[in-house]
N, C-alpha and C. Protein backbone atom coordinates (compact mmCIF):
# COMPACT_ATOMS: atom_id res chain seq x y z
N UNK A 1 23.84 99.10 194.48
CA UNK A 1 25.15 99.29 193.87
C UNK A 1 25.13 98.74 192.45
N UNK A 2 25.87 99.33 191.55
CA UNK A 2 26.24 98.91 190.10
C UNK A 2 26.80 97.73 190.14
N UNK A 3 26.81 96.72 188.90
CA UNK A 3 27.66 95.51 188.81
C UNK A 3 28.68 96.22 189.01
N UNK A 4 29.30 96.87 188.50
CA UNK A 4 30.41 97.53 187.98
C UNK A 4 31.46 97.63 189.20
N UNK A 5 30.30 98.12 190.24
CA UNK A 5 30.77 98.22 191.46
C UNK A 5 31.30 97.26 192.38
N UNK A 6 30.11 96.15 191.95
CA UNK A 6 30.59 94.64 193.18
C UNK A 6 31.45 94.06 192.01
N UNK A 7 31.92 93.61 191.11
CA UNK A 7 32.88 93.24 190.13
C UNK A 7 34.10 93.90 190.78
N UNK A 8 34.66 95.09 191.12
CA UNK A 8 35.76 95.27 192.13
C UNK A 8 36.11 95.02 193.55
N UNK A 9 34.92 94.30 193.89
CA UNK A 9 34.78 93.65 194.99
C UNK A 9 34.77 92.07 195.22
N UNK A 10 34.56 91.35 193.95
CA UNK A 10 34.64 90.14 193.94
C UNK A 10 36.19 89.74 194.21
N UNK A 11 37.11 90.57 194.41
CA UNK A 11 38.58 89.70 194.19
C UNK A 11 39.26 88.80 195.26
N UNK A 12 38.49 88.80 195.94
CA UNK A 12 38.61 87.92 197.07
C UNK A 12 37.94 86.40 196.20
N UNK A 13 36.81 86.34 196.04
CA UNK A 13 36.86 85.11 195.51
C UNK A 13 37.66 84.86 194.03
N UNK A 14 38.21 85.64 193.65
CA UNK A 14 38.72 85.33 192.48
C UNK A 14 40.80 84.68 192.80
N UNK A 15 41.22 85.64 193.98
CA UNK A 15 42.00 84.92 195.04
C UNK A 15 41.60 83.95 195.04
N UNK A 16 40.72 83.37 195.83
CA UNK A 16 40.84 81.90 196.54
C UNK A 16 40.59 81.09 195.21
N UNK A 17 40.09 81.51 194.31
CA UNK A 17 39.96 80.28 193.07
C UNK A 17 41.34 80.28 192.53
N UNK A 18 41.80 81.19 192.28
CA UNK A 18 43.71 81.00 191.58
C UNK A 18 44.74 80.42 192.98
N UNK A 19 44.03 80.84 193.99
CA UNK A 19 45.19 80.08 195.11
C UNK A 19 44.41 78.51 195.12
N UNK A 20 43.41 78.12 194.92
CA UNK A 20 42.72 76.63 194.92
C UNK A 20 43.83 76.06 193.62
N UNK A 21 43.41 76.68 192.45
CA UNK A 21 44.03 76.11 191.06
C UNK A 21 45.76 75.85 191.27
N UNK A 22 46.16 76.88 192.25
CA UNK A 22 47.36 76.53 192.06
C UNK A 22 48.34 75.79 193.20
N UNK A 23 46.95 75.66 194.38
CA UNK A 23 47.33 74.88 194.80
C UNK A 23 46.98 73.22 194.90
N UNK A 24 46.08 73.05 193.49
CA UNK A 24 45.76 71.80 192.81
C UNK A 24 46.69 71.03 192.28
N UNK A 25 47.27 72.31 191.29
CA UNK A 25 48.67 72.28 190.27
C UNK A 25 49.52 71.59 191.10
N UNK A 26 49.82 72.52 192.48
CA UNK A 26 51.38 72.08 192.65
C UNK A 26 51.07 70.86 193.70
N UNK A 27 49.89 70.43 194.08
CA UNK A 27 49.77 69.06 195.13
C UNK A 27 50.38 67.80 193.92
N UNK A 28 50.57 68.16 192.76
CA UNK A 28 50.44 66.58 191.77
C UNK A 28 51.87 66.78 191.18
N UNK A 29 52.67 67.74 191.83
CA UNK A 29 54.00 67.74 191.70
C UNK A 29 54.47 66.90 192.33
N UNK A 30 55.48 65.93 191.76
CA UNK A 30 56.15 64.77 192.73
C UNK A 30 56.86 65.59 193.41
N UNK A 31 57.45 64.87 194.70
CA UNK A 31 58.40 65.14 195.68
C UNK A 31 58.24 66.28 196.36
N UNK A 32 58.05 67.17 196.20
CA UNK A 32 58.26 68.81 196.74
C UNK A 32 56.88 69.74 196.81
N UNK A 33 55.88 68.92 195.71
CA UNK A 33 54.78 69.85 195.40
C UNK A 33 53.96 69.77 196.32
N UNK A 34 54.05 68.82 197.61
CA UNK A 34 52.52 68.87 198.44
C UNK A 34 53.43 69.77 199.73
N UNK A 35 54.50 69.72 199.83
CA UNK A 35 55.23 71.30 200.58
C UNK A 35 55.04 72.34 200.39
N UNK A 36 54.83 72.48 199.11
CA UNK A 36 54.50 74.23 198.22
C UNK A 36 52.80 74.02 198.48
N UNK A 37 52.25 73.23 198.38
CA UNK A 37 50.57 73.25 197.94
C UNK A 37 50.05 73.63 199.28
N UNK A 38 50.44 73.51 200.30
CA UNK A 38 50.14 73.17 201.54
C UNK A 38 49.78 75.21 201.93
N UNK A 39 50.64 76.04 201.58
CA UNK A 39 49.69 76.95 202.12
C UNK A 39 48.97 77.98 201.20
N UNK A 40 49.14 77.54 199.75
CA UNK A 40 47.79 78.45 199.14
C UNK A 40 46.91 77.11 199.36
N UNK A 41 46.60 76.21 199.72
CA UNK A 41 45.20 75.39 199.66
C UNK A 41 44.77 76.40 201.27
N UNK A 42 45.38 76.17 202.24
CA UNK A 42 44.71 76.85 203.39
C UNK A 42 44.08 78.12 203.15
N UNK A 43 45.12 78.86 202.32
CA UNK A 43 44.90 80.18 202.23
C UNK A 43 43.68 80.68 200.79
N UNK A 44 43.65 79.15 200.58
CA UNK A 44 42.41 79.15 199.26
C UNK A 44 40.78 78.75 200.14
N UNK A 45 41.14 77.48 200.88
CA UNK A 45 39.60 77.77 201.80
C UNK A 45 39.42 78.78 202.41
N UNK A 46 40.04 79.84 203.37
CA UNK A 46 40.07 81.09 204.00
C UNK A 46 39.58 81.87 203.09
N UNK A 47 39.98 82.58 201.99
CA UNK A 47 39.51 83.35 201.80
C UNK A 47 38.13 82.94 200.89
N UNK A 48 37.84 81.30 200.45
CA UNK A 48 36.54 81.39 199.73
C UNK A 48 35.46 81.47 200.82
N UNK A 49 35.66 81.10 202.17
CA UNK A 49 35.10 81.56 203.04
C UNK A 49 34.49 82.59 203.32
N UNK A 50 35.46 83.74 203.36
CA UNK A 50 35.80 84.78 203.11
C UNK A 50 34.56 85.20 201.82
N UNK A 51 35.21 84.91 201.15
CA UNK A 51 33.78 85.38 199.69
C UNK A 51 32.88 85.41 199.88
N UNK A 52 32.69 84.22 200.59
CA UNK A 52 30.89 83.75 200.49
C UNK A 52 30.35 84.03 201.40
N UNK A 53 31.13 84.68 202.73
CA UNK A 53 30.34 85.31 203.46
C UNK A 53 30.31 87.24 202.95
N UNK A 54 31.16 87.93 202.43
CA UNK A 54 31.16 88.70 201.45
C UNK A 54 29.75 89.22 200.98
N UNK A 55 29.66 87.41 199.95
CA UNK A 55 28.35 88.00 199.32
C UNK A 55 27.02 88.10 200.14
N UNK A 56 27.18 86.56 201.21
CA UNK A 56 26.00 87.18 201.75
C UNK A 56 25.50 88.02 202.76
N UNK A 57 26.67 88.89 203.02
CA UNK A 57 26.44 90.09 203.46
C UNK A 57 26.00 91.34 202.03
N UNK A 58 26.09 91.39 201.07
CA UNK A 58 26.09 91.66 199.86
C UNK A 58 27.26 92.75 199.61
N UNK A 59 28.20 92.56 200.04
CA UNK A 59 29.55 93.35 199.44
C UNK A 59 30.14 92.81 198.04
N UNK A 60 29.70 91.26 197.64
CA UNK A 60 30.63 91.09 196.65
C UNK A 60 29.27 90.39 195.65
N UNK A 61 29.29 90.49 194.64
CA UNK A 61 27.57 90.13 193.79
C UNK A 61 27.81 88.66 193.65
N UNK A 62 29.03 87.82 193.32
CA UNK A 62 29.10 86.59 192.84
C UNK A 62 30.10 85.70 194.02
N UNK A 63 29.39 84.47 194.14
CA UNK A 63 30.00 83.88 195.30
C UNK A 63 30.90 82.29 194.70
N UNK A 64 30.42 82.06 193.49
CA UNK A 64 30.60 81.25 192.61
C UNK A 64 32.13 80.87 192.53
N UNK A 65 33.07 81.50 192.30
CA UNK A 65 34.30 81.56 192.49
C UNK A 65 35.23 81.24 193.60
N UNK A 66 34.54 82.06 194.34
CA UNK A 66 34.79 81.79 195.95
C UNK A 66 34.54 80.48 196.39
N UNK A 67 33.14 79.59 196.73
CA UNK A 67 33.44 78.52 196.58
C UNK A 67 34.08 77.93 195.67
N UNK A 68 34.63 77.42 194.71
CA UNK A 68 35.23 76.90 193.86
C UNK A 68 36.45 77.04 194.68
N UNK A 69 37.09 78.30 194.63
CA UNK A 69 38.12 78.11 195.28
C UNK A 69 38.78 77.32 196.34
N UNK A 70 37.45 77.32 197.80
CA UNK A 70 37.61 76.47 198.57
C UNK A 70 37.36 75.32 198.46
N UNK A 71 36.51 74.74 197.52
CA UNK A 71 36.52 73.39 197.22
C UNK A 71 37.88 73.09 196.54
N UNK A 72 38.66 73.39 195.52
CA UNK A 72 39.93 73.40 195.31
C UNK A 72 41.00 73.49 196.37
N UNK A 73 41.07 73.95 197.32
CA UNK A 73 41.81 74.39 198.71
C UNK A 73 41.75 72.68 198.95
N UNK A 74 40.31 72.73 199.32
CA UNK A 74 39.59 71.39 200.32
C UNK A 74 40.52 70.28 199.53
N UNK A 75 40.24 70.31 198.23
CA UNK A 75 40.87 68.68 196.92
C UNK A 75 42.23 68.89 196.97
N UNK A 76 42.98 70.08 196.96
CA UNK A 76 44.59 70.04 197.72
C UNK A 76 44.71 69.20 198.67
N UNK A 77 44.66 69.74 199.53
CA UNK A 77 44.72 69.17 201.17
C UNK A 77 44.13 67.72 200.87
N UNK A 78 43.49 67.26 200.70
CA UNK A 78 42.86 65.85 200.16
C UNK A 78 44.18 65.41 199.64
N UNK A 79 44.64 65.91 198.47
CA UNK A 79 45.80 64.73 197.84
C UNK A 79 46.91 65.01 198.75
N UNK A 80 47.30 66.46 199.23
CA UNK A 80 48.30 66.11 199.79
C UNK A 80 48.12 65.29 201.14
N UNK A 81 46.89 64.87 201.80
CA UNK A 81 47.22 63.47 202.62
C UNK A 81 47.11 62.38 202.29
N UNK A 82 46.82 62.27 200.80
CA UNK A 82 46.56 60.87 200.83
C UNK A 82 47.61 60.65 200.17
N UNK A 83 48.92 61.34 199.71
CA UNK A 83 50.33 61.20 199.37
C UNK A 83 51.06 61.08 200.52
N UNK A 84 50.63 61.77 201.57
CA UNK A 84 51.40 61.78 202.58
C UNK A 84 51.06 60.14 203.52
N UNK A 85 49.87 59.73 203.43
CA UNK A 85 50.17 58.28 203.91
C UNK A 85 50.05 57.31 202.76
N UNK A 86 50.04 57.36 201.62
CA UNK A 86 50.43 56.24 200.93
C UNK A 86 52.20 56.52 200.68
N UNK A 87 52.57 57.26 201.04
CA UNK A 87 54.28 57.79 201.41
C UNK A 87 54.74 56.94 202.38
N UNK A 88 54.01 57.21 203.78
CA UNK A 88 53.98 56.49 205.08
C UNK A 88 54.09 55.06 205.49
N UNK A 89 53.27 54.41 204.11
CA UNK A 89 52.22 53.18 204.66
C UNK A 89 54.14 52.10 204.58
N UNK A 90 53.85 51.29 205.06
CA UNK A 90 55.00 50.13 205.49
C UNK A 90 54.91 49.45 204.46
């Protein structure tokens, strides 16, 4: 296949990297933002998952993104628990 070709196929990892970023963004929002962050981070590891098995099936040429994304997903979910028990702690 042409780049040209798997480049319209990468958008799955290019998803999970803008749902990672923005669910980075909104975890460091006080008060409200680890409510909103909570399901593009899920929905940011899923689909970099998603990517990277993609590529190595070879449907999508670059996997690069895709992880990123889920590592971003993963560092969401990270702050929003460690807000959620330094919230908690007595």
């Amino acid at each position: 296949m042409t780049e040209e070709h798997h480049a319209q196929r990468d958008g799955v990892g290019i998803a999970a990297f803008l749902l990672g970023l923005l669910a980075v963004v909104c975890a460091l929002v006080p008060v409200i933002g680890e409510v909103i962050a909570l399901v593009p981070s899920v929905a940011a590891i899923g689909l970099g998952i998603l990517g990277v098995r993609r590529h190595e099936q070879g449907h999508a040429a670059k996997a690069g993104l895709a992880v990123a994304g889920a590592l971003c997903g993963g560092l969401a979910l990270a702050i929003i628990g460690l807000i959620f028990a330094m919230s908690h702690m007595p």
